[in-house]
C-alpha atoms as a PDB file:
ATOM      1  CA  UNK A   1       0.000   0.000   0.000  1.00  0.00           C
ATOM      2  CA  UNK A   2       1.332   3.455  -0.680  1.00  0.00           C
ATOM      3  CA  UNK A   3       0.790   6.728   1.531  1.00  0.00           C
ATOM      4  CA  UNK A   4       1.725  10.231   0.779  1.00  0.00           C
ATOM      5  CA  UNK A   5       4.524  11.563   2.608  1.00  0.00           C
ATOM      6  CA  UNK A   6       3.277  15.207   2.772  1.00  0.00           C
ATOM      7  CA  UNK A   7       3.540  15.438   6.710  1.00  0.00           C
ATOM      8  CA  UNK A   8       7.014  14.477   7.364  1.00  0.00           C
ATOM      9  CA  UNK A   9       8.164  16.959   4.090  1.00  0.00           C
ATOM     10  CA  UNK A  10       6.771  19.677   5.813  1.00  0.00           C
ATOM     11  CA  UNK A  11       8.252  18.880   9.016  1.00  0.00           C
ATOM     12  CA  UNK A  12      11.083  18.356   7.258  1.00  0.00           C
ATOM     13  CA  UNK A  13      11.382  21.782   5.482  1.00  0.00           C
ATOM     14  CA  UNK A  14       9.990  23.442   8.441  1.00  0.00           C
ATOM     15  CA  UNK A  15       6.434  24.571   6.875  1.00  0.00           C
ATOM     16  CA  UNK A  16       3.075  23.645   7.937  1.00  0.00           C
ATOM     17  CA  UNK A  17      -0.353  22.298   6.646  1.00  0.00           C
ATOM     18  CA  UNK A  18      -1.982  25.850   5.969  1.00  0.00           C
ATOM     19  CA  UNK A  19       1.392  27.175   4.287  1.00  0.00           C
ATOM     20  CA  UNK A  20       0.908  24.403   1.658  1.00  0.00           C
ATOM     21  CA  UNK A  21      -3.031  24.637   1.886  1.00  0.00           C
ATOM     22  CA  UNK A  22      -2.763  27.837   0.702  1.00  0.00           C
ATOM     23  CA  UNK A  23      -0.564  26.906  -2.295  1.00  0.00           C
ATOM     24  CA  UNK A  24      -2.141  24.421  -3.709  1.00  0.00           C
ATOM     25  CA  UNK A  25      -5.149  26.528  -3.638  1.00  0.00           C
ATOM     26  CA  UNK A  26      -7.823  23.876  -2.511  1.00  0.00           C
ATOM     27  CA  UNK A  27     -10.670  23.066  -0.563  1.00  0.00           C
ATOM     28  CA  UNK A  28      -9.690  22.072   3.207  1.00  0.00           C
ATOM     29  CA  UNK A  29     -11.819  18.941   3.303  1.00  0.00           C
ATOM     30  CA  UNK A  30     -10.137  17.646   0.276  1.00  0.00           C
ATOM     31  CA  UNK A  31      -6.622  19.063   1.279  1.00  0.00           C
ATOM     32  CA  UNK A  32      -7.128  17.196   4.791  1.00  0.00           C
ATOM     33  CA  UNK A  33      -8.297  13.912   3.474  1.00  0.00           C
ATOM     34  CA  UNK A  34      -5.410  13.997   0.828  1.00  0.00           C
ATOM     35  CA  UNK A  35      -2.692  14.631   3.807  1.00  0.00           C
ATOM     36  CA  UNK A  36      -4.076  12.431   6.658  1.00  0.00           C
ATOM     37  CA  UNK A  37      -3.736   9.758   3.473  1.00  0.00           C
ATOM     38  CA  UNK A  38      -8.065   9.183   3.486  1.00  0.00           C
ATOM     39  CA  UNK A  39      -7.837   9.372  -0.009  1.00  0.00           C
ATOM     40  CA  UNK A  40      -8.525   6.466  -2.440  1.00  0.00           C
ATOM     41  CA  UNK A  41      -6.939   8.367  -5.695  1.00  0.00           C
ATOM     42  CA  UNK A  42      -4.807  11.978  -6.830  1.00  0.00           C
ATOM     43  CA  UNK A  43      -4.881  13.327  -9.913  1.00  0.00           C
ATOM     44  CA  UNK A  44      -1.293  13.669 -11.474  1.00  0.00           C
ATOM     45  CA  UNK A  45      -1.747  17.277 -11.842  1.00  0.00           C
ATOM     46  CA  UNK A  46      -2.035  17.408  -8.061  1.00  0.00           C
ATOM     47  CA  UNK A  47       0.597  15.239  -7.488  1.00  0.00           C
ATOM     48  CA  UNK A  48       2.841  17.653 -10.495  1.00  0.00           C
ATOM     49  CA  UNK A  49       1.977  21.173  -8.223  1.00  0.00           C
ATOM     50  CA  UNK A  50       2.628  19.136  -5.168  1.00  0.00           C
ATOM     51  CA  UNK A  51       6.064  18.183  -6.424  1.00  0.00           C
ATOM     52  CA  UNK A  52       7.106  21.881  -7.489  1.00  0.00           C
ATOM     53  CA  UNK A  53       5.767  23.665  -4.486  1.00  0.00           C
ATOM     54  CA  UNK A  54       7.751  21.392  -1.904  1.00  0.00           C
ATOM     55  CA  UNK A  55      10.730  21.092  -4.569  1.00  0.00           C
ATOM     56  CA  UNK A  56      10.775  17.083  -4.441  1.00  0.00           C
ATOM     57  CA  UNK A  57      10.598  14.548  -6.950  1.00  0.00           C
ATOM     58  CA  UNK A  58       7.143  13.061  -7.642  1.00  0.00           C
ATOM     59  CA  UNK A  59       8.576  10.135  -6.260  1.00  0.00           C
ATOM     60  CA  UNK A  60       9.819  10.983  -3.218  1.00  0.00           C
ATOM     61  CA  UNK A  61       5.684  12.355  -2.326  1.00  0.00           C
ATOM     62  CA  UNK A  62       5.493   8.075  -1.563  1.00  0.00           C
ATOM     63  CA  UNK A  63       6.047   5.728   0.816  1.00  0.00           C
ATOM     64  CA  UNK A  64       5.320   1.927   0.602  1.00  0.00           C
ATOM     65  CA  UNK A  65       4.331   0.555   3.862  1.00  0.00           C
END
């Protein structure tokens, strides 16, 4: 199973949930379920603005558990 690994980025880099919220210019409810990983699907061009506004490979957005 994969999970996004939006929480520990933004730990990592030292932002926080309504910093990127903001960004990627979308609704909370789906922003929330798409961070707390209660999402069944992502649309690449999410997953594309995700990747350039946290400066990380697509790839590294994933974890395999």
């Amino acid at each position: 199973m994969l999970r996004l690994r939006i929480l520990e980025i933004l730990e990592q880099q030292g932002h926080t949930k309504y910093w990127l919220c903001k960004r990627m210019e979308m609704h909370y409810v789906s922003f929330k379920k798409m961070v707390n990983n209660e999402t069944d699907s992502i649309r690449f061009e999410t997953l594309d603005k995700l990747s350039d506004i946290l400066g990380v490979p697509v790839g590294d957005l994933f974890e395999k558990e």
